[in-house]
PDB file of N, CA and C in Angstrom:
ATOM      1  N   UNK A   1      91.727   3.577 188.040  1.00  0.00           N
ATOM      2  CA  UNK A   1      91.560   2.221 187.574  1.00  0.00           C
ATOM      3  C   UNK A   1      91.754   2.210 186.065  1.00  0.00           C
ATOM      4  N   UNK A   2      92.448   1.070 185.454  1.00  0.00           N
ATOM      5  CA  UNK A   2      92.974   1.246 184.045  1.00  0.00           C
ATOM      6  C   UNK A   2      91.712   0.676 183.700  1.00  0.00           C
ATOM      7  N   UNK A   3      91.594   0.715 181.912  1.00  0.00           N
ATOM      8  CA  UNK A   3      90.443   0.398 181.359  1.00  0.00           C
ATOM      9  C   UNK A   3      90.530  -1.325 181.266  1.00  0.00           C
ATOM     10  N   UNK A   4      91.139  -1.983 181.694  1.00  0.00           N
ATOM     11  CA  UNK A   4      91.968  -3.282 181.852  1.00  0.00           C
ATOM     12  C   UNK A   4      91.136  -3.988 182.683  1.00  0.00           C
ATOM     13  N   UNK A   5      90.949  -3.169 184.017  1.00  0.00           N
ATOM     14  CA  UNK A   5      90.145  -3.666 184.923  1.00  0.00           C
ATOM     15  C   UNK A   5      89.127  -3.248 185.298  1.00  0.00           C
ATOM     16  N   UNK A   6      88.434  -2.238 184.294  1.00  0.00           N
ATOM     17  CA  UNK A   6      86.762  -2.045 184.623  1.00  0.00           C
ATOM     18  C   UNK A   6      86.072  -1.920 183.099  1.00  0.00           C
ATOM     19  N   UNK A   7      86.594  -2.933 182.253  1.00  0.00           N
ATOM     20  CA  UNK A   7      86.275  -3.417 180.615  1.00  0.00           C
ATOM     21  C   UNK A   7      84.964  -3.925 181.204  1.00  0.00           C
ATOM     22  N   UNK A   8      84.355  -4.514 181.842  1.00  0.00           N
ATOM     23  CA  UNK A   8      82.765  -4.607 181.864  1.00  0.00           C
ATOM     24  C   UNK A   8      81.764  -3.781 182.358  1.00  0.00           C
ATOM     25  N   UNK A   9      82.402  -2.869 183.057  1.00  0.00           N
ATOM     26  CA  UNK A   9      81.577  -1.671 183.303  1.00  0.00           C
ATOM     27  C   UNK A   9      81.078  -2.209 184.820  1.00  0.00           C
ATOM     28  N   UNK A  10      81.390  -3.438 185.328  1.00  0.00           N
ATOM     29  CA  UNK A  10      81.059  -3.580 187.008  1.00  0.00           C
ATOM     30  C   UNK A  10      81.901  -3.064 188.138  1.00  0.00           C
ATOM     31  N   UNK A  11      81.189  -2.500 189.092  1.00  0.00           N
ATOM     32  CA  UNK A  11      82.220  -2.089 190.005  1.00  0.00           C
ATOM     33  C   UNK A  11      83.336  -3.514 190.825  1.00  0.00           C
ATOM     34  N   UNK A  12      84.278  -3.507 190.596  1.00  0.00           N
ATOM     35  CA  UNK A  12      85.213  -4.140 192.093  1.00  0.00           C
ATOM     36  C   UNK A  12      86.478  -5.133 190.832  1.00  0.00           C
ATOM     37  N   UNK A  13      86.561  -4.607 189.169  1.00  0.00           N
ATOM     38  CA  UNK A  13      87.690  -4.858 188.521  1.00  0.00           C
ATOM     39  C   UNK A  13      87.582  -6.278 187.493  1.00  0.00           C
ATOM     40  N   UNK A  14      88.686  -7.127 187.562  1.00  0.00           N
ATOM     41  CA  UNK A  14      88.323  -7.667 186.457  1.00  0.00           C
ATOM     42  C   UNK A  14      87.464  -8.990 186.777  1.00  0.00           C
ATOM     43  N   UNK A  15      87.503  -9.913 185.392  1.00  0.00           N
ATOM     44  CA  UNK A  15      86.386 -11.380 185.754  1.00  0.00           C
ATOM     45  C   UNK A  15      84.921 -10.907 185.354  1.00  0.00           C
ATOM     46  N   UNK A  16      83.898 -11.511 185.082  1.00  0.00           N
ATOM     47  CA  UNK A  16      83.109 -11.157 184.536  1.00  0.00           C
ATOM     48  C   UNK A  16      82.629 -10.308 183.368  1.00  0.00           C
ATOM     49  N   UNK A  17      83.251 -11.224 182.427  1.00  0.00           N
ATOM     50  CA  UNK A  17      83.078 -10.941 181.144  1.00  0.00           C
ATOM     51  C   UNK A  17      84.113 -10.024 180.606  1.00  0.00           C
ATOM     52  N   UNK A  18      85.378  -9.316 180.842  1.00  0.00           N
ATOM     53  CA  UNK A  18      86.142  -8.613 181.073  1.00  0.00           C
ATOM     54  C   UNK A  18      87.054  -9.189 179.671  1.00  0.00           C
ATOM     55  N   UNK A  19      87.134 -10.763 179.522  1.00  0.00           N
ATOM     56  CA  UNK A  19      88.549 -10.707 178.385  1.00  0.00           C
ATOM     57  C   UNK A  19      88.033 -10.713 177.130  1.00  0.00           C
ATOM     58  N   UNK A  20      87.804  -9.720 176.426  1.00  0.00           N
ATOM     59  CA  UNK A  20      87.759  -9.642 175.191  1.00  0.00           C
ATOM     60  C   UNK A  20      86.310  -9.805 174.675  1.00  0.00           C
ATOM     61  N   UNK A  21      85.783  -9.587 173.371  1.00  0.00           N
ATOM     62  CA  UNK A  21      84.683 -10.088 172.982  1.00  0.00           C
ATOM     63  C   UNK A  21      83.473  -9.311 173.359  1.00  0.00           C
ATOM     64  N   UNK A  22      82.600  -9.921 174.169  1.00  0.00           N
ATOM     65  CA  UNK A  22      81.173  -9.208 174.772  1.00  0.00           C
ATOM     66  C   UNK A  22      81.486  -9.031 176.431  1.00  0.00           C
ATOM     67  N   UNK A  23      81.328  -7.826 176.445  1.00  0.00           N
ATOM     68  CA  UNK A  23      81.551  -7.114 177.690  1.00  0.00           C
ATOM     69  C   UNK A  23      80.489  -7.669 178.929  1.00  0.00           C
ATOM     70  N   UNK A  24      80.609  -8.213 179.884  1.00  0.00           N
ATOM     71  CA  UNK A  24      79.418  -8.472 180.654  1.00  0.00           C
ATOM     72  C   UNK A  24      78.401  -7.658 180.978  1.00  0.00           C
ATOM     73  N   UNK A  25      77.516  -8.379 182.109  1.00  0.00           N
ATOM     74  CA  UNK A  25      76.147  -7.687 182.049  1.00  0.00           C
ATOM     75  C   UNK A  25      76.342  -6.452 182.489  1.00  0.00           C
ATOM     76  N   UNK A  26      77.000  -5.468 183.177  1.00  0.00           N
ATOM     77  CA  UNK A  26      77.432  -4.069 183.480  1.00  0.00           C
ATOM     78  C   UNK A  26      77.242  -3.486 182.124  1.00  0.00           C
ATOM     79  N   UNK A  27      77.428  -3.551 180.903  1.00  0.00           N
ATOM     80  CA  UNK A  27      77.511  -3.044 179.886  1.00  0.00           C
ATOM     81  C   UNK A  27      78.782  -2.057 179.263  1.00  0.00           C
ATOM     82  N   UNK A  28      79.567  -1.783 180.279  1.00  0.00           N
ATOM     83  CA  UNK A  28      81.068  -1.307 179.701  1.00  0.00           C
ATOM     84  C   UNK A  28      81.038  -0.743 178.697  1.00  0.00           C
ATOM     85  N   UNK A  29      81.994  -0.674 177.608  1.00  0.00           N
ATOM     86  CA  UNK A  29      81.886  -0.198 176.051  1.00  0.00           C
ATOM     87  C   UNK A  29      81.485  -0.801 175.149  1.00  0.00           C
ATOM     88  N   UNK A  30      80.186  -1.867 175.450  1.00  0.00           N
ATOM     89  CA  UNK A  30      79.578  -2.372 173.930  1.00  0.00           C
ATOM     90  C   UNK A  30      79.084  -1.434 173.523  1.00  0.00           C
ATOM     91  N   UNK A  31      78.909  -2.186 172.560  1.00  0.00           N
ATOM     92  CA  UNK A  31      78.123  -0.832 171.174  1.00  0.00           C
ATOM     93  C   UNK A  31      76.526  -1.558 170.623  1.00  0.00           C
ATOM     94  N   UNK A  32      75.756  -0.881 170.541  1.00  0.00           N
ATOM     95  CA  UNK A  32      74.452  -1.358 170.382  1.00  0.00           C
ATOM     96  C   UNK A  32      74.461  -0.256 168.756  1.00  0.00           C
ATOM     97  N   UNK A  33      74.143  -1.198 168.028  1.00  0.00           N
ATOM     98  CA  UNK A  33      73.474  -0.013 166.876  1.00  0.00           C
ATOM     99  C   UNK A  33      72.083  -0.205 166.760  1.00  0.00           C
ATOM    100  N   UNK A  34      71.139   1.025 166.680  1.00  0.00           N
ATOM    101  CA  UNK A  34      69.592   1.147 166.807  1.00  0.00           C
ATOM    102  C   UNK A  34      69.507   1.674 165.744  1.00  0.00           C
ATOM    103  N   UNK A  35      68.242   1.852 165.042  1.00  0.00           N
ATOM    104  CA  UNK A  35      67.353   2.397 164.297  1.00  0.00           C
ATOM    105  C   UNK A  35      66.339   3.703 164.773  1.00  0.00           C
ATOM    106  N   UNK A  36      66.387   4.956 164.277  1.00  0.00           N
ATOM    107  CA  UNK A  36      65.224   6.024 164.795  1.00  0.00           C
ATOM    108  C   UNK A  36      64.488   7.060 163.537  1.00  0.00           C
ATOM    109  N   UNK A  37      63.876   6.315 162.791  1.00  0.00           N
ATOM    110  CA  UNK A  37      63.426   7.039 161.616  1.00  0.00           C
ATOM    111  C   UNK A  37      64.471   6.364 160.623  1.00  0.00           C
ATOM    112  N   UNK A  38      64.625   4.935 160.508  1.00  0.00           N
ATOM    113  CA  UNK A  38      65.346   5.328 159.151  1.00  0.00           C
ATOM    114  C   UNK A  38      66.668   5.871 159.009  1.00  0.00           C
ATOM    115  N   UNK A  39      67.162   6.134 160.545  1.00  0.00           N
ATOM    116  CA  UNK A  39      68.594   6.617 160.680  1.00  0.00           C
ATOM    117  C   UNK A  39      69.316   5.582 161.862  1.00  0.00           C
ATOM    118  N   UNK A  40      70.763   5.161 161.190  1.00  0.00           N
ATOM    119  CA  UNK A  40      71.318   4.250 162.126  1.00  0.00           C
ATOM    120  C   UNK A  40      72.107   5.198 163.287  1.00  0.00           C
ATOM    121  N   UNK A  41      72.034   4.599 164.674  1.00  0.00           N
ATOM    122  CA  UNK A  41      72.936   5.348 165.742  1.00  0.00           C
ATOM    123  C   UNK A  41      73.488   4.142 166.295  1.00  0.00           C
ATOM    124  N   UNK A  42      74.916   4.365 166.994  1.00  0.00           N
ATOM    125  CA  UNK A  42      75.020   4.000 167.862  1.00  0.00           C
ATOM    126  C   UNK A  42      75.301   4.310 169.260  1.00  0.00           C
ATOM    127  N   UNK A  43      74.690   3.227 170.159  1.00  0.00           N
ATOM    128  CA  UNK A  43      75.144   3.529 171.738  1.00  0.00           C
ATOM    129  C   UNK A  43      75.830   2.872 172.351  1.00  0.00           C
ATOM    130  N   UNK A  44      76.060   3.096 173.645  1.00  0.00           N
ATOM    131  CA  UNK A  44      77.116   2.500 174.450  1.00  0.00           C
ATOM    132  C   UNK A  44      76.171   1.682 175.891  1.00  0.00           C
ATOM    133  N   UNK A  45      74.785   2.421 175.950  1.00  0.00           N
ATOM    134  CA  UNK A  45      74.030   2.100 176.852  1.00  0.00           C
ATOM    135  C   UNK A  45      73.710   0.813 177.080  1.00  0.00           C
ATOM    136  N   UNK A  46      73.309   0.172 178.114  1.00  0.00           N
ATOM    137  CA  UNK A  46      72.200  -0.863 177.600  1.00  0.00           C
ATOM    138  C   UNK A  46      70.992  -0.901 178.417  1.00  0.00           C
ATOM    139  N   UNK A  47      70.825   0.155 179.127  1.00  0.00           N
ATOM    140  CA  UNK A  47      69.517   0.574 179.262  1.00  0.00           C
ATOM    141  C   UNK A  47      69.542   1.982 179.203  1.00  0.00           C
ATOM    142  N   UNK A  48      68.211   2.461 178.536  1.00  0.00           N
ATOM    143  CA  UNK A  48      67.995   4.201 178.293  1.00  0.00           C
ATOM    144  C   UNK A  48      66.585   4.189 178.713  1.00  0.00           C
ATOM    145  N   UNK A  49      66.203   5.871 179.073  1.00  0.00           N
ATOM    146  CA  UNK A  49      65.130   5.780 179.181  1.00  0.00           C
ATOM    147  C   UNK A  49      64.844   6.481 177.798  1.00  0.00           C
ATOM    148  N   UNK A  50      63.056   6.617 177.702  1.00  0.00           N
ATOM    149  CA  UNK A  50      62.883   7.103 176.300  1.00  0.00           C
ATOM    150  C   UNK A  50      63.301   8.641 176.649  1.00  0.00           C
ATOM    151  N   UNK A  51      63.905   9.482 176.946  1.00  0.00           N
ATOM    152  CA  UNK A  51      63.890  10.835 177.464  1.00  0.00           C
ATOM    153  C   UNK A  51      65.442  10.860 176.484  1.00  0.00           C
ATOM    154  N   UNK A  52      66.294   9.204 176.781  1.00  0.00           N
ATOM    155  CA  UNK A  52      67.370   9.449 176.617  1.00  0.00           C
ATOM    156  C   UNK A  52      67.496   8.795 175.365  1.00  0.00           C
ATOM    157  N   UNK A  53      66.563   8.224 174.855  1.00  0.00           N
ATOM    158  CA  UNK A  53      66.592   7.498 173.234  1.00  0.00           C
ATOM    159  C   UNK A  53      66.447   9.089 172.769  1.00  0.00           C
ATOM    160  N   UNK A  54      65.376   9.853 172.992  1.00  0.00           N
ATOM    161  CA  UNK A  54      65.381  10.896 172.307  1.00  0.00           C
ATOM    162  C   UNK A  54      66.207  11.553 172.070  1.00  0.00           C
ATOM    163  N   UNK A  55      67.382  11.953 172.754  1.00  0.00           N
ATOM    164  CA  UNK A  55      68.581  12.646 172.493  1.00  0.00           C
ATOM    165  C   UNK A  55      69.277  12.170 171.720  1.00  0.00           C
ATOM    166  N   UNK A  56      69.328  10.563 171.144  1.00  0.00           N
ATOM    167  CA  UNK A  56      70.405   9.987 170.095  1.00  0.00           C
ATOM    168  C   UNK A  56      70.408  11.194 168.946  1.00  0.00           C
ATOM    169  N   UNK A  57      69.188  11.457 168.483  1.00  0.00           N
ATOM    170  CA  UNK A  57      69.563  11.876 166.776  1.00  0.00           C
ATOM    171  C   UNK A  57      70.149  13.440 167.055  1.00  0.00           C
ATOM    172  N   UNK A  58      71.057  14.085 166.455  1.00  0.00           N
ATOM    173  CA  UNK A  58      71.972  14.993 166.498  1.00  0.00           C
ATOM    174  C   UNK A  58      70.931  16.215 166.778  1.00  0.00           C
ATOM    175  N   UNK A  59      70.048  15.963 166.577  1.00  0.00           N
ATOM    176  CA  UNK A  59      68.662  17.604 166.583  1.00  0.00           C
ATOM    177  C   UNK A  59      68.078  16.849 167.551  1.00  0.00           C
ATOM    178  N   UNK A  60      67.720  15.310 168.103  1.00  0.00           N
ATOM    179  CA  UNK A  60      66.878  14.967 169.177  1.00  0.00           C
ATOM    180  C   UNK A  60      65.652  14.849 168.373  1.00  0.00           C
ATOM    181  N   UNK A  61      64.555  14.498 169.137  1.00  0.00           N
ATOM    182  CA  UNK A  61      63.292  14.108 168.912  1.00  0.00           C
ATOM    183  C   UNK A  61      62.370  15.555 169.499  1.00  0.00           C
ATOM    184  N   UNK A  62      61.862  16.337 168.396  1.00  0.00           N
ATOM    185  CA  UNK A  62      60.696  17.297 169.061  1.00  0.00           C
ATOM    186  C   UNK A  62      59.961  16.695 170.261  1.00  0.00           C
ATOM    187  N   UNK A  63      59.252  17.289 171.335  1.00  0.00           N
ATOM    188  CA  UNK A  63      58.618  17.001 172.235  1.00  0.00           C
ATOM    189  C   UNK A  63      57.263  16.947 171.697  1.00  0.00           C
ATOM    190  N   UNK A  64      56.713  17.676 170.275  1.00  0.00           N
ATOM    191  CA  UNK A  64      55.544  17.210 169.981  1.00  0.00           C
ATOM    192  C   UNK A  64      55.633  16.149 169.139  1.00  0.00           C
ATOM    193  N   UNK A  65      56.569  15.225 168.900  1.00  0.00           N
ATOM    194  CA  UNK A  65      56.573  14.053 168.052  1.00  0.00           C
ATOM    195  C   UNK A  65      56.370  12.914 169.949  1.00  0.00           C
ATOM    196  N   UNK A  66      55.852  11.706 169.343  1.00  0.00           N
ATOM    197  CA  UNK A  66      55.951  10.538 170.184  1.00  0.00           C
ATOM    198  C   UNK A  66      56.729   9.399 169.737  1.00  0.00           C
ATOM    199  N   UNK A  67      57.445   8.606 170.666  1.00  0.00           N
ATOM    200  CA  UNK A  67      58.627   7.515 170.268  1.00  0.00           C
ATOM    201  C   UNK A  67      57.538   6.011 170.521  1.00  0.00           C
ATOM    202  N   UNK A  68      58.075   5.497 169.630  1.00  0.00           N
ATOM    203  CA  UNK A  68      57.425   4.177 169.639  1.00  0.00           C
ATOM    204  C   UNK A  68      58.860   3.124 169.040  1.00  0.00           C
ATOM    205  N   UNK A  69      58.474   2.048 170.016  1.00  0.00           N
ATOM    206  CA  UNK A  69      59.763   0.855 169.200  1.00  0.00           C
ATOM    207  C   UNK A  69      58.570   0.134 168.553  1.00  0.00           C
ATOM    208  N   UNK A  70      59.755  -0.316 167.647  1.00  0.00           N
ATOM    209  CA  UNK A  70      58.855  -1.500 166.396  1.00  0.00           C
ATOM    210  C   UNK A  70      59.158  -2.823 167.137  1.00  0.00           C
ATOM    211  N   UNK A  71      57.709  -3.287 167.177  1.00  0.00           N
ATOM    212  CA  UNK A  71      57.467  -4.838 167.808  1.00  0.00           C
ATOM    213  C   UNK A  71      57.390  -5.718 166.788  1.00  0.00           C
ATOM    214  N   UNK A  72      58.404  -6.455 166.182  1.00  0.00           N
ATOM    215  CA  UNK A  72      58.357  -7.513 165.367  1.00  0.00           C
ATOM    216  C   UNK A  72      57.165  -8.593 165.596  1.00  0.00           C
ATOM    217  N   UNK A  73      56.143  -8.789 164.998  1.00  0.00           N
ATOM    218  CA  UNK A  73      54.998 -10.060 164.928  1.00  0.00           C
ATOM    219  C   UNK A  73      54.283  -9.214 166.050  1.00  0.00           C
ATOM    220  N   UNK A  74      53.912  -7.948 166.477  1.00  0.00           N
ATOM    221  CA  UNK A  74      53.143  -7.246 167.208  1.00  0.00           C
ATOM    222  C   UNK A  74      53.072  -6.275 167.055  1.00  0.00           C
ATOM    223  N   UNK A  75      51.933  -5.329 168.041  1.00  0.00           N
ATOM    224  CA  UNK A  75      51.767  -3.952 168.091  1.00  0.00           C
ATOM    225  C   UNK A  75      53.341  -2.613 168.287  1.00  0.00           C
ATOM    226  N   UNK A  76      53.399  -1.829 167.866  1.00  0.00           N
ATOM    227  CA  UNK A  76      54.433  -1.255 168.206  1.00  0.00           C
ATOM    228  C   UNK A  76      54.109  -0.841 169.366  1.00  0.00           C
ATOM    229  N   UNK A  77      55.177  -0.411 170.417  1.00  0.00           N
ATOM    230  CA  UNK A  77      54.958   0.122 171.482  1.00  0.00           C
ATOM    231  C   UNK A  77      55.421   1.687 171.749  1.00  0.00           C
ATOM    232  N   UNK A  78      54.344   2.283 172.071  1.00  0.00           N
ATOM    233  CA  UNK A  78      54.748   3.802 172.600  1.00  0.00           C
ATOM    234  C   UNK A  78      56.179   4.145 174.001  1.00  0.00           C
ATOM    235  N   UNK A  79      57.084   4.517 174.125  1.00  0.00           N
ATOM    236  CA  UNK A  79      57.535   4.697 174.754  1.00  0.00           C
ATOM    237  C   UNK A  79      57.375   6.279 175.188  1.00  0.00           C
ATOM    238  N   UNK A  80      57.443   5.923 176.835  1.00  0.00           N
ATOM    239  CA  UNK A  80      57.185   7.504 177.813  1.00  0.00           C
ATOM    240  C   UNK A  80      58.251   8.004 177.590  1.00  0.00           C
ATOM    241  N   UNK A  81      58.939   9.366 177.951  1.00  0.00           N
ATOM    242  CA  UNK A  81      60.191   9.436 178.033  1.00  0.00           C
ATOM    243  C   UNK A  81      60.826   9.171 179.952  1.00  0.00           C
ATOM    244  N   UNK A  82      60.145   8.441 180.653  1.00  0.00           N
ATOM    245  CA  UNK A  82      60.666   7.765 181.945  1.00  0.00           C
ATOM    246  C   UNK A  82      60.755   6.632 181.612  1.00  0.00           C
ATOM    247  N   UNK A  83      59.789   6.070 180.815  1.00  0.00           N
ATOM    248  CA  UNK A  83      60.012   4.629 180.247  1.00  0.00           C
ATOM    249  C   UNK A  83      61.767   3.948 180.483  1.00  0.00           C
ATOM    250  N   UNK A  84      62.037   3.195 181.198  1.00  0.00           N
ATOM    251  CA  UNK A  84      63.747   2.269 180.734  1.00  0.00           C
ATOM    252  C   UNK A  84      62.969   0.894 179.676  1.00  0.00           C
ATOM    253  N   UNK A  85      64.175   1.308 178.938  1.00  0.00           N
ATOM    254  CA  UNK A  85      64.006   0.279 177.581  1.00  0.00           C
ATOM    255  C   UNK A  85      65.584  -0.489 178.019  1.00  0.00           C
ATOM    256  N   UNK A  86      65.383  -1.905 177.905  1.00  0.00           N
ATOM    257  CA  UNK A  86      66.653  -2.351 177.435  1.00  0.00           C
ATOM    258  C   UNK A  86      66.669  -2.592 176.366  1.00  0.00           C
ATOM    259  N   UNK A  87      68.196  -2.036 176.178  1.00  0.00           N
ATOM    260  CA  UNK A  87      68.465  -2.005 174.317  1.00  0.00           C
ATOM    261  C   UNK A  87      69.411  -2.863 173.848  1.00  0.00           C
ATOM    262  N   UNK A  88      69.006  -3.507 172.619  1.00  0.00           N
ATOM    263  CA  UNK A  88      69.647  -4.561 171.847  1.00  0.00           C
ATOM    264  C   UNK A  88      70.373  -4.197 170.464  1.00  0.00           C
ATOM    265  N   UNK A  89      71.142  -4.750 170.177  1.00  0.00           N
ATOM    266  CA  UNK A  89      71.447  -4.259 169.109  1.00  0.00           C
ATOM    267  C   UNK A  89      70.354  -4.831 167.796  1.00  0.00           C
ATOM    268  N   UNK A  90      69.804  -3.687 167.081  1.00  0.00           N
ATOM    269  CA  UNK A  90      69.413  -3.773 165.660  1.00  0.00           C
ATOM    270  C   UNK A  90      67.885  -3.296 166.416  1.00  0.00           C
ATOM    271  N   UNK A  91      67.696  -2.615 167.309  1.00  0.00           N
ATOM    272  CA  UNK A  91      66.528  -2.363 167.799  1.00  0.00           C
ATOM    273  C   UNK A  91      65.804  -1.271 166.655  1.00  0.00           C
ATOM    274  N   UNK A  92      64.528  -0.970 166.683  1.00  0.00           N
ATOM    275  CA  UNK A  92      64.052  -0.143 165.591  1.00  0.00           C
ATOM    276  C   UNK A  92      63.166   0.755 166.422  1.00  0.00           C
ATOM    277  N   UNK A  93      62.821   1.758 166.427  1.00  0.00           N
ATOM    278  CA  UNK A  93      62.599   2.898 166.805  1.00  0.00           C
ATOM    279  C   UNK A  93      61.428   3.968 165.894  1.00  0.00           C
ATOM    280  N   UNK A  94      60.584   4.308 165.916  1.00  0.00           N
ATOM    281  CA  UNK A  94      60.136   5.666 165.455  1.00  0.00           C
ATOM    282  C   UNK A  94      59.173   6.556 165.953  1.00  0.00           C
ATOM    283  N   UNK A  95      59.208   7.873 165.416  1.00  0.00           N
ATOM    284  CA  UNK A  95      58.466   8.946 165.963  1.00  0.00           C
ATOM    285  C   UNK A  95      57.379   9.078 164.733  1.00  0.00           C
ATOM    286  N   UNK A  96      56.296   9.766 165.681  1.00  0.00           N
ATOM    287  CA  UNK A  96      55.223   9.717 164.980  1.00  0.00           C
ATOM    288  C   UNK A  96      54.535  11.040 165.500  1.00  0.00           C
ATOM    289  N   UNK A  97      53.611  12.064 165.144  1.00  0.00           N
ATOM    290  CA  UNK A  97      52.984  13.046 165.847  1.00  0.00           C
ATOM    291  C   UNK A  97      52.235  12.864 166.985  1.00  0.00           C
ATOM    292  N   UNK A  98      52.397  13.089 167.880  1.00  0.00           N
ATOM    293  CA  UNK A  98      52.158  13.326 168.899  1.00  0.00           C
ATOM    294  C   UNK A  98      50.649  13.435 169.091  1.00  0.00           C
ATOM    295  N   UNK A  99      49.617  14.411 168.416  1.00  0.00           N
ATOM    296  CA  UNK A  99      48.404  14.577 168.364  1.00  0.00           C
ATOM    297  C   UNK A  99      48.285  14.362 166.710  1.00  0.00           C
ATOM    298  N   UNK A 100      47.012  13.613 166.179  1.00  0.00           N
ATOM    299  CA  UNK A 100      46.924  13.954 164.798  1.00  0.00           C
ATOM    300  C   UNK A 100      45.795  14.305 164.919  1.00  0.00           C
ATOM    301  N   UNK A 101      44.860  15.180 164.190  1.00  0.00           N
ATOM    302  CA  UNK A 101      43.553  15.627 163.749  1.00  0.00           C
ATOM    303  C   UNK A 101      43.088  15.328 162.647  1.00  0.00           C
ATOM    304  N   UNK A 102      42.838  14.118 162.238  1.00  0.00           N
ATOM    305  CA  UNK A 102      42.088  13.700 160.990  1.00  0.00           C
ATOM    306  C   UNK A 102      41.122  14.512 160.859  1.00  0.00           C
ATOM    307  N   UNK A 103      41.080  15.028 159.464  1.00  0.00           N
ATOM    308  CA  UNK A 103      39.567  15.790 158.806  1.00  0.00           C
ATOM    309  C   UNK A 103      39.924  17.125 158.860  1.00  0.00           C
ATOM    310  N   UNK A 104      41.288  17.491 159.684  1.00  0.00           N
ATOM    311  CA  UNK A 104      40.998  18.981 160.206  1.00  0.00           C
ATOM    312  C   UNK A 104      41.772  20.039 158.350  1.00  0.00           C
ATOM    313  N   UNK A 105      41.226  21.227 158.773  1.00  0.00           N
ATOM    314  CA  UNK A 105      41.673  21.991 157.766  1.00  0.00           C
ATOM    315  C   UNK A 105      41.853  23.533 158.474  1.00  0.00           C
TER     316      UNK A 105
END
């Protein structure tokens, strides 16, 4: 199948969102650019789980760091790495330690 007739990323060819512009809801080859620390990426996804946000940055996210998206006018939210996030473009992202021990020495 040419890229002509599966430009939206749905199975069974063209129509649906296919001519030009924003790719339909299948998600095809849009491009989402995110935020993860202060570093821009982009993806092709439009849903990830957090297992698979973690792999964006070129070294990945340590397993003792934790992912959280930034909630504009709210709490940030922790993401699991089974968690599915749908992703938007200009989404914001960060890691934070995993355990902290205030006081400790």
């Amino acid at each position: 199948m040419s890229n002509d007739e599966k430009r939206d990323g749905s199975p069974g060819g063209p129509g649906h969102g296919g001519g030009g512009g924003n790719p339909g809801p299948g998600g095809g080859q849009q491009k989402f650019e995110i935020q993860i620390d202060r570093a821009k990426y982009t993806v092709t996804q439009r849903v990830m789980t957090g297992a698979e946000i973690r792999k964006v940055p070129p070294d990945g996210i340590l397993p003792d760091r934790d992912l959280f998206l930034v909630v504009p006018g709210g709490p940030d939210k922790k993401i699991a790495d089974d968690e599915r996030v749908e992703i938007r473009d200009g989404m914001r992202f960060f890691t934070a330690p995993g355990q902290i021990n205030p006081g400790a020495r």
